[in-house]
N, C-alpha and C. Protein backbone atom coordinates (compact mmCIF):
# COMPACT_ATOMS: atom_id res chain seq x y z
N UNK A 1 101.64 94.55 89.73
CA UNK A 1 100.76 95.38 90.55
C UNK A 1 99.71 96.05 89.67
N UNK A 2 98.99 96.36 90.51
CA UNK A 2 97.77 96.75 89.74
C UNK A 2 97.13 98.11 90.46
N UNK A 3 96.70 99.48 89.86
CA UNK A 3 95.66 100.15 90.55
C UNK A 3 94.35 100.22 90.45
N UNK A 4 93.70 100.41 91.13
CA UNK A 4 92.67 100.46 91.36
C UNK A 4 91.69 101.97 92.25
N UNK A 5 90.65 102.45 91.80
CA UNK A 5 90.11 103.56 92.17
C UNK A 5 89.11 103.54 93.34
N UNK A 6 89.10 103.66 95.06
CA UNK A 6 88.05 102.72 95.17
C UNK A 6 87.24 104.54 95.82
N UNK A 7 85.86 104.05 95.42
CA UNK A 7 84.94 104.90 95.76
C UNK A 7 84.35 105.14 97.32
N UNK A 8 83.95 105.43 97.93
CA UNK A 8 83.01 105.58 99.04
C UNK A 8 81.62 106.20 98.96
N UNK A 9 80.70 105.83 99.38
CA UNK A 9 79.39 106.15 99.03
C UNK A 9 78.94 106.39 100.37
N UNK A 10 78.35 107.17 101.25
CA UNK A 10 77.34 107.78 102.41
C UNK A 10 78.31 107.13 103.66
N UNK A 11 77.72 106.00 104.74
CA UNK A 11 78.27 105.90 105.82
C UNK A 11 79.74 105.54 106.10
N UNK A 12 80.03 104.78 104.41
CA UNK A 12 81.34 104.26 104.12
C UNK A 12 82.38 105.41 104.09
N UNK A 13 81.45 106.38 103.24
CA UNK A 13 82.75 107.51 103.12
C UNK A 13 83.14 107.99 104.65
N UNK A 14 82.37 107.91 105.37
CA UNK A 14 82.51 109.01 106.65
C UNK A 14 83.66 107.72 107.59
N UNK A 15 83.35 107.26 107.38
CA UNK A 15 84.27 105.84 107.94
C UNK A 15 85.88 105.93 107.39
N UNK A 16 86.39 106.33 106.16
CA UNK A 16 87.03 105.91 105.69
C UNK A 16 87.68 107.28 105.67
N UNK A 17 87.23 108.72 105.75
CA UNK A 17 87.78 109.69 106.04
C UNK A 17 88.34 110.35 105.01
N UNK A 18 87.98 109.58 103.54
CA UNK A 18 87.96 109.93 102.51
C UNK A 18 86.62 110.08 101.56
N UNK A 19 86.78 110.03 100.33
CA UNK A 19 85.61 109.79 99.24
C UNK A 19 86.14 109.11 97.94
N UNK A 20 87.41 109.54 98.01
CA UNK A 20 88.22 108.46 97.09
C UNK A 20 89.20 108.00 97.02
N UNK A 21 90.21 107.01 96.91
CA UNK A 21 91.75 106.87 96.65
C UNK A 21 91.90 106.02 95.85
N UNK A 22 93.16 105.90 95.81
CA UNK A 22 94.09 104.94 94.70
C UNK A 22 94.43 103.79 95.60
N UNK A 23 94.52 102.81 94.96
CA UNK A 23 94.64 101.36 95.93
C UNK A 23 95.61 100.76 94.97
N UNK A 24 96.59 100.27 95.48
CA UNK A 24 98.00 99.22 94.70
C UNK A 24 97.88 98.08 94.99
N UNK A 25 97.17 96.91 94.12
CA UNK A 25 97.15 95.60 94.52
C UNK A 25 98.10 94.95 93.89
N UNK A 26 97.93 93.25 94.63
CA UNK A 26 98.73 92.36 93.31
C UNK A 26 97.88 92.15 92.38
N UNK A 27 98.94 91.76 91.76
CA UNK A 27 97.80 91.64 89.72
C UNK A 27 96.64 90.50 90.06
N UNK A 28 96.68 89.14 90.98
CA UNK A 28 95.46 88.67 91.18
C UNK A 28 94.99 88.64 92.52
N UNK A 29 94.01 90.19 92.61
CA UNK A 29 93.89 90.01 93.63
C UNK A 29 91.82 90.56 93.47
N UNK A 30 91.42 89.81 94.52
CA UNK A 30 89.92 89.63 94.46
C UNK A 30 89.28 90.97 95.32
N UNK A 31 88.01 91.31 94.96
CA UNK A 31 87.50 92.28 95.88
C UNK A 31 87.33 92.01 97.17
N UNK A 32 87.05 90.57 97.80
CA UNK A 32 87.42 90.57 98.85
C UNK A 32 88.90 90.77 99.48
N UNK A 33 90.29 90.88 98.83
CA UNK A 33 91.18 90.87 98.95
C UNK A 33 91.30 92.39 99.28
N UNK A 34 90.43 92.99 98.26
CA UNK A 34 90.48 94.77 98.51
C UNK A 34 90.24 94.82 99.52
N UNK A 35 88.72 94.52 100.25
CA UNK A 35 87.66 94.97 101.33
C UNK A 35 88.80 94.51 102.83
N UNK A 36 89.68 93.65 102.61
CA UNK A 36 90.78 93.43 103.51
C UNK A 36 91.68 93.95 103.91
N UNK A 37 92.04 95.13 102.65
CA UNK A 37 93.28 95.81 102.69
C UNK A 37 92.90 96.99 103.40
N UNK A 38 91.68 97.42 102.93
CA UNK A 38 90.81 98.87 103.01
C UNK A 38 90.58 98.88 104.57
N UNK A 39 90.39 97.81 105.20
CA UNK A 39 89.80 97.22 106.44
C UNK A 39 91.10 97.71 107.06
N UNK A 40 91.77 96.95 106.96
CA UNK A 40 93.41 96.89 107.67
C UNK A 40 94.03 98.60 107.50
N UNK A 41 93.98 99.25 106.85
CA UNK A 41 94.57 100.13 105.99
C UNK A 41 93.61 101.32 107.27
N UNK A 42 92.48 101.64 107.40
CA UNK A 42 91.41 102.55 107.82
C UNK A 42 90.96 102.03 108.86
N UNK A 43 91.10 100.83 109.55
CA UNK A 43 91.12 100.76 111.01
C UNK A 43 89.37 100.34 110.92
N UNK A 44 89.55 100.32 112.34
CA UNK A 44 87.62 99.79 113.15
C UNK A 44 86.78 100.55 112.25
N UNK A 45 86.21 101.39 112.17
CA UNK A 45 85.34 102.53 111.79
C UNK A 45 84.64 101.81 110.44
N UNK A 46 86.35 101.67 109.24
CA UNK A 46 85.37 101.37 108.17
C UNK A 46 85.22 99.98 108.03
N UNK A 47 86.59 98.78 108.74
CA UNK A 47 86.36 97.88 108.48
C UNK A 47 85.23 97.11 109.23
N UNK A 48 84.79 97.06 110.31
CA UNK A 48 83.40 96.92 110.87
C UNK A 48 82.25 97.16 109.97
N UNK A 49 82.04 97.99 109.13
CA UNK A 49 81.02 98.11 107.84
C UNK A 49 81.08 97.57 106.58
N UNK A 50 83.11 96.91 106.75
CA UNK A 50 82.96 96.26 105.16
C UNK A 50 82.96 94.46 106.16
N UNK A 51 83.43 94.01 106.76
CA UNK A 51 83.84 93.11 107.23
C UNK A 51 82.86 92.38 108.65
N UNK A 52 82.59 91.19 108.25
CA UNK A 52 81.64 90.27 109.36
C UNK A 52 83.20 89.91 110.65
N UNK A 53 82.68 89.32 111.77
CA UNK A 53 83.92 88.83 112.72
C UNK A 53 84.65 88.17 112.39
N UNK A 54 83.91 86.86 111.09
CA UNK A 54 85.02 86.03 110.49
C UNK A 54 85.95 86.77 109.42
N UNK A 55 85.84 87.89 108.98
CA UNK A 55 86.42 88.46 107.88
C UNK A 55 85.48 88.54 106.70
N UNK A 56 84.75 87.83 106.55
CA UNK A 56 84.47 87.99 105.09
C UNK A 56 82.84 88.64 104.99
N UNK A 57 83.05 89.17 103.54
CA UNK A 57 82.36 90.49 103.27
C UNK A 57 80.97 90.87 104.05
N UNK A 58 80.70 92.13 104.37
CA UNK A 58 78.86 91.66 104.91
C UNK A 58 78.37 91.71 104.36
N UNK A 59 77.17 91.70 104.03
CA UNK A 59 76.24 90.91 103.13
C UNK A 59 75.37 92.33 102.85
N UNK A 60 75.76 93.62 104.16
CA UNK A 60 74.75 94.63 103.07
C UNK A 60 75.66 95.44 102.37
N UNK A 61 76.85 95.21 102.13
CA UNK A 61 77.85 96.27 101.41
C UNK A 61 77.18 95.85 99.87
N UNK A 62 77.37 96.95 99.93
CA UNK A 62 76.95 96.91 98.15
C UNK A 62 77.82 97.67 97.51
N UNK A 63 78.41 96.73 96.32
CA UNK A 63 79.37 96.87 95.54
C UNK A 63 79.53 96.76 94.58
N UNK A 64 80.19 97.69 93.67
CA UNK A 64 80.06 98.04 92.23
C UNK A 64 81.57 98.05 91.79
N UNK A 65 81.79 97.39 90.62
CA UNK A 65 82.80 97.25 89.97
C UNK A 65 82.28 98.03 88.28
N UNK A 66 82.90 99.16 87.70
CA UNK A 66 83.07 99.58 86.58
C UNK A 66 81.09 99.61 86.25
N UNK A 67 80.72 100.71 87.25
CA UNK A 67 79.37 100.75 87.28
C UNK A 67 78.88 99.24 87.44
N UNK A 68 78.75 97.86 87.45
CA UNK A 68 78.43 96.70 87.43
C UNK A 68 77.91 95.88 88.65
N UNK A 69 77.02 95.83 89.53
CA UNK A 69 77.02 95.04 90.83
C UNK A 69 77.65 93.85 91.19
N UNK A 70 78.31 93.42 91.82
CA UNK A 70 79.23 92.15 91.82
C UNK A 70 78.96 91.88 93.16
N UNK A 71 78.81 90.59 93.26
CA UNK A 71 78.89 89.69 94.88
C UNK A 71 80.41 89.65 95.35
N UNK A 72 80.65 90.38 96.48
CA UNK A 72 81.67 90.75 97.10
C UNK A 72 82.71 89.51 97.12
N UNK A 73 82.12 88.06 97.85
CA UNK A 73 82.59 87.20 98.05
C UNK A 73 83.07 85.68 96.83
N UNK A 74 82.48 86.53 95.28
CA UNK A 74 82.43 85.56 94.35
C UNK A 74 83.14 85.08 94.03
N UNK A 75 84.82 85.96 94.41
CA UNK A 75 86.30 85.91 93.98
C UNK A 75 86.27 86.26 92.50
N UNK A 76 85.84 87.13 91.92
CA UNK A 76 86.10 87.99 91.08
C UNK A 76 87.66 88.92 91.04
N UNK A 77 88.27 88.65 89.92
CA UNK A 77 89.44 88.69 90.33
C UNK A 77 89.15 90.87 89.73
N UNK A 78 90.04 91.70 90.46
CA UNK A 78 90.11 93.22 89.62
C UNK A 78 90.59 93.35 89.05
N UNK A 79 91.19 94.06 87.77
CA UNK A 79 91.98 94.62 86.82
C UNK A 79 92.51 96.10 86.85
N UNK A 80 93.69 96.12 86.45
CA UNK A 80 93.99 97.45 86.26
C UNK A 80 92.97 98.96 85.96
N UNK A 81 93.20 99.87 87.05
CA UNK A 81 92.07 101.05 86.40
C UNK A 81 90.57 100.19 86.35
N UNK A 82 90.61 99.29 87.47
CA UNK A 82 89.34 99.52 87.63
C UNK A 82 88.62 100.26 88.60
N UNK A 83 87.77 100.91 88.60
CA UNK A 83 87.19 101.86 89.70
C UNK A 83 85.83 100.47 90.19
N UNK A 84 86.09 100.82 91.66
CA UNK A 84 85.34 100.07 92.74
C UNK A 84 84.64 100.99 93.51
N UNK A 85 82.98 101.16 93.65
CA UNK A 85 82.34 101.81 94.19
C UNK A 85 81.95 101.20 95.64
N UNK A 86 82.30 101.52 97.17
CA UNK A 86 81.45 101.02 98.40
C UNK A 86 80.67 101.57 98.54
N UNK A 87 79.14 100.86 98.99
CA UNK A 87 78.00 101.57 99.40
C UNK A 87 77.39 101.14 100.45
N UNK A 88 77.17 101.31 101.47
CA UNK A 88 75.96 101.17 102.42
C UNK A 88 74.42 101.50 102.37
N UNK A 89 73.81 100.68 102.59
CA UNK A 89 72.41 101.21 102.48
C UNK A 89 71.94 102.34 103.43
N UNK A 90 71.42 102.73 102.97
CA UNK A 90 71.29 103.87 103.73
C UNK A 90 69.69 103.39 104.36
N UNK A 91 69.47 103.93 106.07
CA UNK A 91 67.91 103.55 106.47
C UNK A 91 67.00 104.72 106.96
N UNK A 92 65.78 104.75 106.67
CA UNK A 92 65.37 106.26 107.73
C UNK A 92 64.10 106.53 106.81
N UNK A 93 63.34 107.48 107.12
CA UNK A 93 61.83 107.81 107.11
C UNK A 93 61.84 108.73 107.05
């Protein structure tokens, strides 16, 4: 097992009812594997913002691994103590 730190950033946080937690994965497990758990774990609200109808990632989450931008869906596997930032873009004038 593995932990992991995951962040929330603006519409994500308000979704998720947090701003940060601790996440217990298996040792190979991918950020989409996270964005699944987080989904399942926090219900409609946040997984509708991380997750398309087929499941897999949407395309405006923006996501940061150990400060780093990473394509959600690349299968990038996580490591121990890594901190994972979610972000939504934010829109408005």
């Amino acid at each position: 097992m593995i932990s992991i730190r995951v962040r929330y950033v603006a519409q994500l946080k308000q979704a998720a009812g947090v701003a940060v937690e601790e996440v217990e994965l298996s040792s190979s497990s991918s950020v989409r594997d996270l964005l699944l758990l987080l989904a399942d774990r926090h219900g409609a609200p946040l997984g509708n913002l991380l997750l398309g109808e087929d499941g897999s990632p949407q395309s405006t989450i923006l996501v940061f691994v150990r400060d780093e931008q990473i394509v959600p869906s690349d299968g990038s596997l996580l490591k121990d103590g890594d901190v994972v930032t979610l972000l939504s873009p934010m829109a408005g004038g």
